[in-house]
C-alpha atoms as a PDB file:
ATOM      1  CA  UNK A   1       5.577 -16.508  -7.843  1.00  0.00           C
ATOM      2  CA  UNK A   2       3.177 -15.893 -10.411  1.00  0.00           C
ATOM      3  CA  UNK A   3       3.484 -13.215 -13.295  1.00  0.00           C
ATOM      4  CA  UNK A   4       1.536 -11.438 -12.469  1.00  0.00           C
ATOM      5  CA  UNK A   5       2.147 -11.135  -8.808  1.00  0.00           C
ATOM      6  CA  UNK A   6       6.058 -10.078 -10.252  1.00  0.00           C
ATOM      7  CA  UNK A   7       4.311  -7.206 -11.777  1.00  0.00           C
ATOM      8  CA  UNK A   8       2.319  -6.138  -8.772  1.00  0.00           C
ATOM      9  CA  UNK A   9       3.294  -3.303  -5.867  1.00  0.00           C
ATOM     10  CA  UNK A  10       0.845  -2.383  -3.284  1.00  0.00           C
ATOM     11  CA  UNK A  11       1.361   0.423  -0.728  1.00  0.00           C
ATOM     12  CA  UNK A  12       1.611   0.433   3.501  1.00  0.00           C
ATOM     13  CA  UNK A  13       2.111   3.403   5.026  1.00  0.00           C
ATOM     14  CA  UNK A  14       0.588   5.657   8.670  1.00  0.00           C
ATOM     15  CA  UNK A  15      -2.873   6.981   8.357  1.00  0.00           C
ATOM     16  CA  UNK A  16      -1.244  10.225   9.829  1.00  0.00           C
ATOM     17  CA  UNK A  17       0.852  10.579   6.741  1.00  0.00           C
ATOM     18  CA  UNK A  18       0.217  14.249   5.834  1.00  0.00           C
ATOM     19  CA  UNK A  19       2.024  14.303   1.903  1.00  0.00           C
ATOM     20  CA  UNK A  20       5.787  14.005   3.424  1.00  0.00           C
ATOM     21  CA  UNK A  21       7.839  13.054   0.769  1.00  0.00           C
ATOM     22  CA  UNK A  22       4.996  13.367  -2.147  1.00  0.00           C
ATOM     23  CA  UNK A  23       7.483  13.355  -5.170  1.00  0.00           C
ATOM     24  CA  UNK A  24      10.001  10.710  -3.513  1.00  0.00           C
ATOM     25  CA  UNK A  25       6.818   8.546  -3.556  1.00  0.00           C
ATOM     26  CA  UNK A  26       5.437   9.852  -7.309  1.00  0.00           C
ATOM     27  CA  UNK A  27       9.166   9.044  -8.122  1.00  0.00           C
ATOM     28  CA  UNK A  28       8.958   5.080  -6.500  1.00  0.00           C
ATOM     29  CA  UNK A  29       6.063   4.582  -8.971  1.00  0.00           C
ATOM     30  CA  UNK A  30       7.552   5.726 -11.889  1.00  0.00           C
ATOM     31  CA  UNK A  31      10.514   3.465 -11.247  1.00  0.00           C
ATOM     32  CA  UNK A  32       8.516   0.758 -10.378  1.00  0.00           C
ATOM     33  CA  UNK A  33       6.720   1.327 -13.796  1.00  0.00           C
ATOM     34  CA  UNK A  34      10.202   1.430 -15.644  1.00  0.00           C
ATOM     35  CA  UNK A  35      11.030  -1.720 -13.881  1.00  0.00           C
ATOM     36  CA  UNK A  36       7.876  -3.457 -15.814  1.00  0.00           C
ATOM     37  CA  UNK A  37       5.059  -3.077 -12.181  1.00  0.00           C
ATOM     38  CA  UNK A  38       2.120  -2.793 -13.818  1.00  0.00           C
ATOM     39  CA  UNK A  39      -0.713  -3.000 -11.097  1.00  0.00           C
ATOM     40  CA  UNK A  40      -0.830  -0.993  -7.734  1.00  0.00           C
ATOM     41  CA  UNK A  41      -2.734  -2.582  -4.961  1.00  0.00           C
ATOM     42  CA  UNK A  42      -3.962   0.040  -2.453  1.00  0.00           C
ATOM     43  CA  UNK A  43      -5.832   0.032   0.874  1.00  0.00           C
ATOM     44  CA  UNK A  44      -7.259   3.131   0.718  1.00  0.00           C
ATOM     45  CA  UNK A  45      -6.921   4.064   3.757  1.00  0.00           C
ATOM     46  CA  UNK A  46      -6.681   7.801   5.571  1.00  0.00           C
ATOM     47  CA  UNK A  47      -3.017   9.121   4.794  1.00  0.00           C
ATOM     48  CA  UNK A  48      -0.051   7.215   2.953  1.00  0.00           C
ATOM     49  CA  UNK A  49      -2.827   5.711   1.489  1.00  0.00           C
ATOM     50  CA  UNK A  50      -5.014   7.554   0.213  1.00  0.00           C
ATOM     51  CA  UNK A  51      -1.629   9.898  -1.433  1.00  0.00           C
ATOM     52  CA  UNK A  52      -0.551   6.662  -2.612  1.00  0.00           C
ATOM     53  CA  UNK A  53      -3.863   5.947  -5.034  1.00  0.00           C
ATOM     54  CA  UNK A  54      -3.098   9.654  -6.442  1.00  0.00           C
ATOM     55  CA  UNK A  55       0.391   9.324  -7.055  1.00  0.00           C
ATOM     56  CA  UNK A  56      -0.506   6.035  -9.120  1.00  0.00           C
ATOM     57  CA  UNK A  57      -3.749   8.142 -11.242  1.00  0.00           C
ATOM     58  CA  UNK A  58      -1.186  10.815 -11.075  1.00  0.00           C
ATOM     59  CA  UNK A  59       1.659   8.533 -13.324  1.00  0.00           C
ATOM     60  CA  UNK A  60      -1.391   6.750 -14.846  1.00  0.00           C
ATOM     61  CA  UNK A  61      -1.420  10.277 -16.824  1.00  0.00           C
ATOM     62  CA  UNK A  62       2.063   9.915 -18.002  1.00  0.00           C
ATOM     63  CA  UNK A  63       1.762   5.853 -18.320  1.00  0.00           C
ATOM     64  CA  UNK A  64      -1.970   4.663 -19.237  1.00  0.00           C
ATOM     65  CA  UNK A  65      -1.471   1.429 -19.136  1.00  0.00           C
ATOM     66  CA  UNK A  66      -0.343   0.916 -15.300  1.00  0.00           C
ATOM     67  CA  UNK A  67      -3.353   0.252 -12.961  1.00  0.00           C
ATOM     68  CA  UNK A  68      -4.583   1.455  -9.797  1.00  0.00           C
ATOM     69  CA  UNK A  69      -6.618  -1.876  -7.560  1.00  0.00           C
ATOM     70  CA  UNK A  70      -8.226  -0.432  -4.250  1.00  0.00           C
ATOM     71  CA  UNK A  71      -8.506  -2.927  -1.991  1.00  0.00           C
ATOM     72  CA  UNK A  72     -11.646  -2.574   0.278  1.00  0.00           C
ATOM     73  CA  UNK A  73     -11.603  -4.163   3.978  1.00  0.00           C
ATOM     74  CA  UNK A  74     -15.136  -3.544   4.373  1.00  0.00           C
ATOM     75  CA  UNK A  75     -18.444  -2.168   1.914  1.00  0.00           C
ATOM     76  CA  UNK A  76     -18.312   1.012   4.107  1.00  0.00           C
ATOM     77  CA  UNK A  77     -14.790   1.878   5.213  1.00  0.00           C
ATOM     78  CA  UNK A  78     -15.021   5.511   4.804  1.00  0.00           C
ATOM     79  CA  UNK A  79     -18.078   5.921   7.389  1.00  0.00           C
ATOM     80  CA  UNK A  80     -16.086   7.466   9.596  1.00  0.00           C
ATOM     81  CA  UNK A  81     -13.702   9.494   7.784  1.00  0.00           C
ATOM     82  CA  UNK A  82     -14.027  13.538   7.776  1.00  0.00           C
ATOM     83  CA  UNK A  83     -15.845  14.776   4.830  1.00  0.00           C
ATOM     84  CA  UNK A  84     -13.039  16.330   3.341  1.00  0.00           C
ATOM     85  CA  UNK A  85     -10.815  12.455   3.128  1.00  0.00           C
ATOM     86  CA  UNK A  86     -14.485  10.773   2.194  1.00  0.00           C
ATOM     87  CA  UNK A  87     -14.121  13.205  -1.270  1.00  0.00           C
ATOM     88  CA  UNK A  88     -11.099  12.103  -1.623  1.00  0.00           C
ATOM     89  CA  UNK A  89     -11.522   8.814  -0.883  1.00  0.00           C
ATOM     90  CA  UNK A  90     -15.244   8.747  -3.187  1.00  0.00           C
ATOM     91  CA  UNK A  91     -13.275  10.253  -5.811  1.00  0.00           C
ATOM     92  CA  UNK A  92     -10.414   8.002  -6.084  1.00  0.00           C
ATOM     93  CA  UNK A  93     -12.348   4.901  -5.916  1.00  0.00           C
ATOM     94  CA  UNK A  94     -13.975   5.938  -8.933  1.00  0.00           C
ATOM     95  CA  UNK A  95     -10.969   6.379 -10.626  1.00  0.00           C
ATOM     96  CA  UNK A  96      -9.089   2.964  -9.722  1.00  0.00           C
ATOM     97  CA  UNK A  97      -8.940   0.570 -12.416  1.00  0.00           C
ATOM     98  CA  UNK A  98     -10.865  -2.409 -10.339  1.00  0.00           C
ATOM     99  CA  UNK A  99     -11.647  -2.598  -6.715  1.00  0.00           C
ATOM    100  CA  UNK A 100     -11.450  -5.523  -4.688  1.00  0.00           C
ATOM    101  CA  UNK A 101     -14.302  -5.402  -1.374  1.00  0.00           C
ATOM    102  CA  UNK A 102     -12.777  -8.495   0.932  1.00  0.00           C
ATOM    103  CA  UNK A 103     -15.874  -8.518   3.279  1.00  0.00           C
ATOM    104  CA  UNK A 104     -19.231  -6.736   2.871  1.00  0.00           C
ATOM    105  CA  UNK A 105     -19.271  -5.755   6.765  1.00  0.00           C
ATOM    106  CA  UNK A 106     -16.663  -4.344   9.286  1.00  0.00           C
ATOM    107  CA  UNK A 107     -15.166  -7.409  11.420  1.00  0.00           C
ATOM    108  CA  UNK A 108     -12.099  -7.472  14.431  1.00  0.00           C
ATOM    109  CA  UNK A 109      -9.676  -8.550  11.699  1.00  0.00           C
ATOM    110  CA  UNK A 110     -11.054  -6.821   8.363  1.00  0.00           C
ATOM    111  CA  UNK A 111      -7.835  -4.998   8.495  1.00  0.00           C
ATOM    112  CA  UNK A 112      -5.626  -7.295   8.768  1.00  0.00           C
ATOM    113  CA  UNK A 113      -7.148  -9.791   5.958  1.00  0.00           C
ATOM    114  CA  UNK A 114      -6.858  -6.264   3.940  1.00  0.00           C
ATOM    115  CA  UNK A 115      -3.142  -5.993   4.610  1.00  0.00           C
ATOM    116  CA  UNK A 116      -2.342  -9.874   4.108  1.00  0.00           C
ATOM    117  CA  UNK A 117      -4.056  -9.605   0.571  1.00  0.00           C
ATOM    118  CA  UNK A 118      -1.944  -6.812  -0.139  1.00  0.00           C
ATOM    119  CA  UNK A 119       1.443  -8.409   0.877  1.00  0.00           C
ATOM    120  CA  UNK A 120       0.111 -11.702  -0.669  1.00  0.00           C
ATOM    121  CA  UNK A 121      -0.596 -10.272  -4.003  1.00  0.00           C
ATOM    122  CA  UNK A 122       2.281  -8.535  -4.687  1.00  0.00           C
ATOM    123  CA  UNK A 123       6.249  -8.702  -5.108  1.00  0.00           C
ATOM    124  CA  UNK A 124       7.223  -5.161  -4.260  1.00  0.00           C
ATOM    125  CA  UNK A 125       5.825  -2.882  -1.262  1.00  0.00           C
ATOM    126  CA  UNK A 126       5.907   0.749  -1.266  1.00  0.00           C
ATOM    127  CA  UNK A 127       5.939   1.701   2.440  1.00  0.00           C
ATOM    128  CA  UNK A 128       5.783   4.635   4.736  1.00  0.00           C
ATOM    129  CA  UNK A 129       6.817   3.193   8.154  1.00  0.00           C
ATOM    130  CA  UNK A 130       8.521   5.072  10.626  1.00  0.00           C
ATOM    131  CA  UNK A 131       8.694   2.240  13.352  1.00  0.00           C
ATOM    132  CA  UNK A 132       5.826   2.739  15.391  1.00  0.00           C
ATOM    133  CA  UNK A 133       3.568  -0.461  16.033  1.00  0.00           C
ATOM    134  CA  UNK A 134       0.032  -0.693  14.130  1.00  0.00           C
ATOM    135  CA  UNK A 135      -0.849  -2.103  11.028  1.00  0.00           C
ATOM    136  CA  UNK A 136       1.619  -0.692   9.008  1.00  0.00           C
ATOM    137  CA  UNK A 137       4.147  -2.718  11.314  1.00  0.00           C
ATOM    138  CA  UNK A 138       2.287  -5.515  10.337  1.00  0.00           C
ATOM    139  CA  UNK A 139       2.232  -5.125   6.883  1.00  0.00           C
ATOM    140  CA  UNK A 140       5.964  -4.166   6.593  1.00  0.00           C
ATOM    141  CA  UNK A 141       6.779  -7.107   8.651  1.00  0.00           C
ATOM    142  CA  UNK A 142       5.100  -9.742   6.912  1.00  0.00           C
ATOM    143  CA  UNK A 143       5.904  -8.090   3.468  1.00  0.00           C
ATOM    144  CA  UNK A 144       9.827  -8.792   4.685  1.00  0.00           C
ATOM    145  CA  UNK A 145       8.823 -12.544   5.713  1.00  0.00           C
ATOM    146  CA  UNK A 146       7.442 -13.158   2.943  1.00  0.00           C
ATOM    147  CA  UNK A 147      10.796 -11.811   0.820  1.00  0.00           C
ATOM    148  CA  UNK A 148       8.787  -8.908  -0.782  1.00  0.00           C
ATOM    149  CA  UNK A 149      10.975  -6.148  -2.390  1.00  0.00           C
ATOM    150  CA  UNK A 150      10.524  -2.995   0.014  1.00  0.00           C
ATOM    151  CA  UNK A 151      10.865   0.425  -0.206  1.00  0.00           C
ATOM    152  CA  UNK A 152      10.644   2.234   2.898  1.00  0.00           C
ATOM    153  CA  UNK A 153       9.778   5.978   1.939  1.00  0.00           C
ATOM    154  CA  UNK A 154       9.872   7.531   5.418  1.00  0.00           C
ATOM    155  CA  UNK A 155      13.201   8.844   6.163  1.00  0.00           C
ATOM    156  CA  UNK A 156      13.856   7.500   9.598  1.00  0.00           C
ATOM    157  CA  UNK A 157      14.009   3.739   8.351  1.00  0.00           C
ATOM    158  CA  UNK A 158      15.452   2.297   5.488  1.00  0.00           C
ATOM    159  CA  UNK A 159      15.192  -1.631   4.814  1.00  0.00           C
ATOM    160  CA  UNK A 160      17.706  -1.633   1.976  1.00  0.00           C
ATOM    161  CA  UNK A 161      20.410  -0.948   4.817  1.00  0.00           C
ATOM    162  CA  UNK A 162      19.792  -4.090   6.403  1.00  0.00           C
ATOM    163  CA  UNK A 163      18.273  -1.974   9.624  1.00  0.00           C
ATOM    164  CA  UNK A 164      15.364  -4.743   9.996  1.00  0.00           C
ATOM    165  CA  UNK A 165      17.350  -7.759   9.044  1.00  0.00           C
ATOM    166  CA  UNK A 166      17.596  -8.867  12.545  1.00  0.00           C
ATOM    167  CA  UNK A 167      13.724  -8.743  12.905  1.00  0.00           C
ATOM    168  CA  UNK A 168      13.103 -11.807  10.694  1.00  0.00           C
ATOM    169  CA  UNK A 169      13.886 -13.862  13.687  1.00  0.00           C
ATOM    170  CA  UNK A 170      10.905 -11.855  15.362  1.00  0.00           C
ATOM    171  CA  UNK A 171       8.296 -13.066  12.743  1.00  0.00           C
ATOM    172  CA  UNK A 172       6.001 -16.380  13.599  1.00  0.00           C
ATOM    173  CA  UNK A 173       4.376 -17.685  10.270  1.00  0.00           C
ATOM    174  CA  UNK A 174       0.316 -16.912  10.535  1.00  0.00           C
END
């Protein structure tokens, strides 16, 4: 694993995500910044997201020399979000350090090439996943294949207790 992939985290987490457990995840950057993470790879998605990017700006404050990469499926990914999350979304894209646009239109799998970047660019994933299936499944799943460091944020689950170790035998390499 390369250096710099040691010193990068990237976020997964429910779109529905509505700021549960906002300093627990302003706390899991900080620590990831004391344990030497210096780049935060983010979807930028609606929800965990989206709360994710601030929470990095947010320590970025504290920290300046951490950095905040949004990860674009797609040119226009926030066509359909309400106007209040395209703001949000505007303003937080202008505030990442570099962004990263994987495919200039929407396509069946944009998503998940955008969550397989994620989990192959980094060594630590900062999740919000409360079981259901979806793309954060996905992400969580292959982030544990592929021996990534989690930390599950959502209080139903927790990886470090070993409640997903039988799963591995679940996962067929892509």
């Amino acid at each position: 694993m390369t250096e710099r992939r040691l010193r990068t985290a990237a976020f997964t987490g429910h779109r529905d995500y509505r700021g549960e457990g906002a300093e627990a995840l302003l706390q899991a950057v900080r620590t990831l910044c004391d344990e030497g993470v210096e780049t935060f790879l983010c979807g930028m998605a609606v929800g965990f997201d989206l709360a994710a990017a601030e929470a990095v700006i947010a320590v970025q404050r504290e920290r300046p020399g951490i950095r905040l990469v949004a990860v674009l499926p797609f040119a226009e990914q926030s066509a359909r979000f309400g106007a209040e999350e395209r703001r949000r979304y505007d303003r937080l894209l202008a505030e990442a350090d570099e962004t990263v646009l994987l495919a200039e239109r929407y396509a069946a799998d944009c998503y998940r090439r955008r969550n397989d970047f994620l989990v192959d660019h980094a060594s630590r994933l900062v999740a919000w996943y409360d079981g259901r299936s979806g793309g954060t499944q996905y992400t969580f799943r292959r982030a544990l294949r592929r021996g990534l460091r989690i930390e599950n944020l959502a209080p139903a689950l927790n990886v470090q207790e070993g409640l997903f170790a039988s799963e591995e035998a679940l996962f067929v390499e892509s």
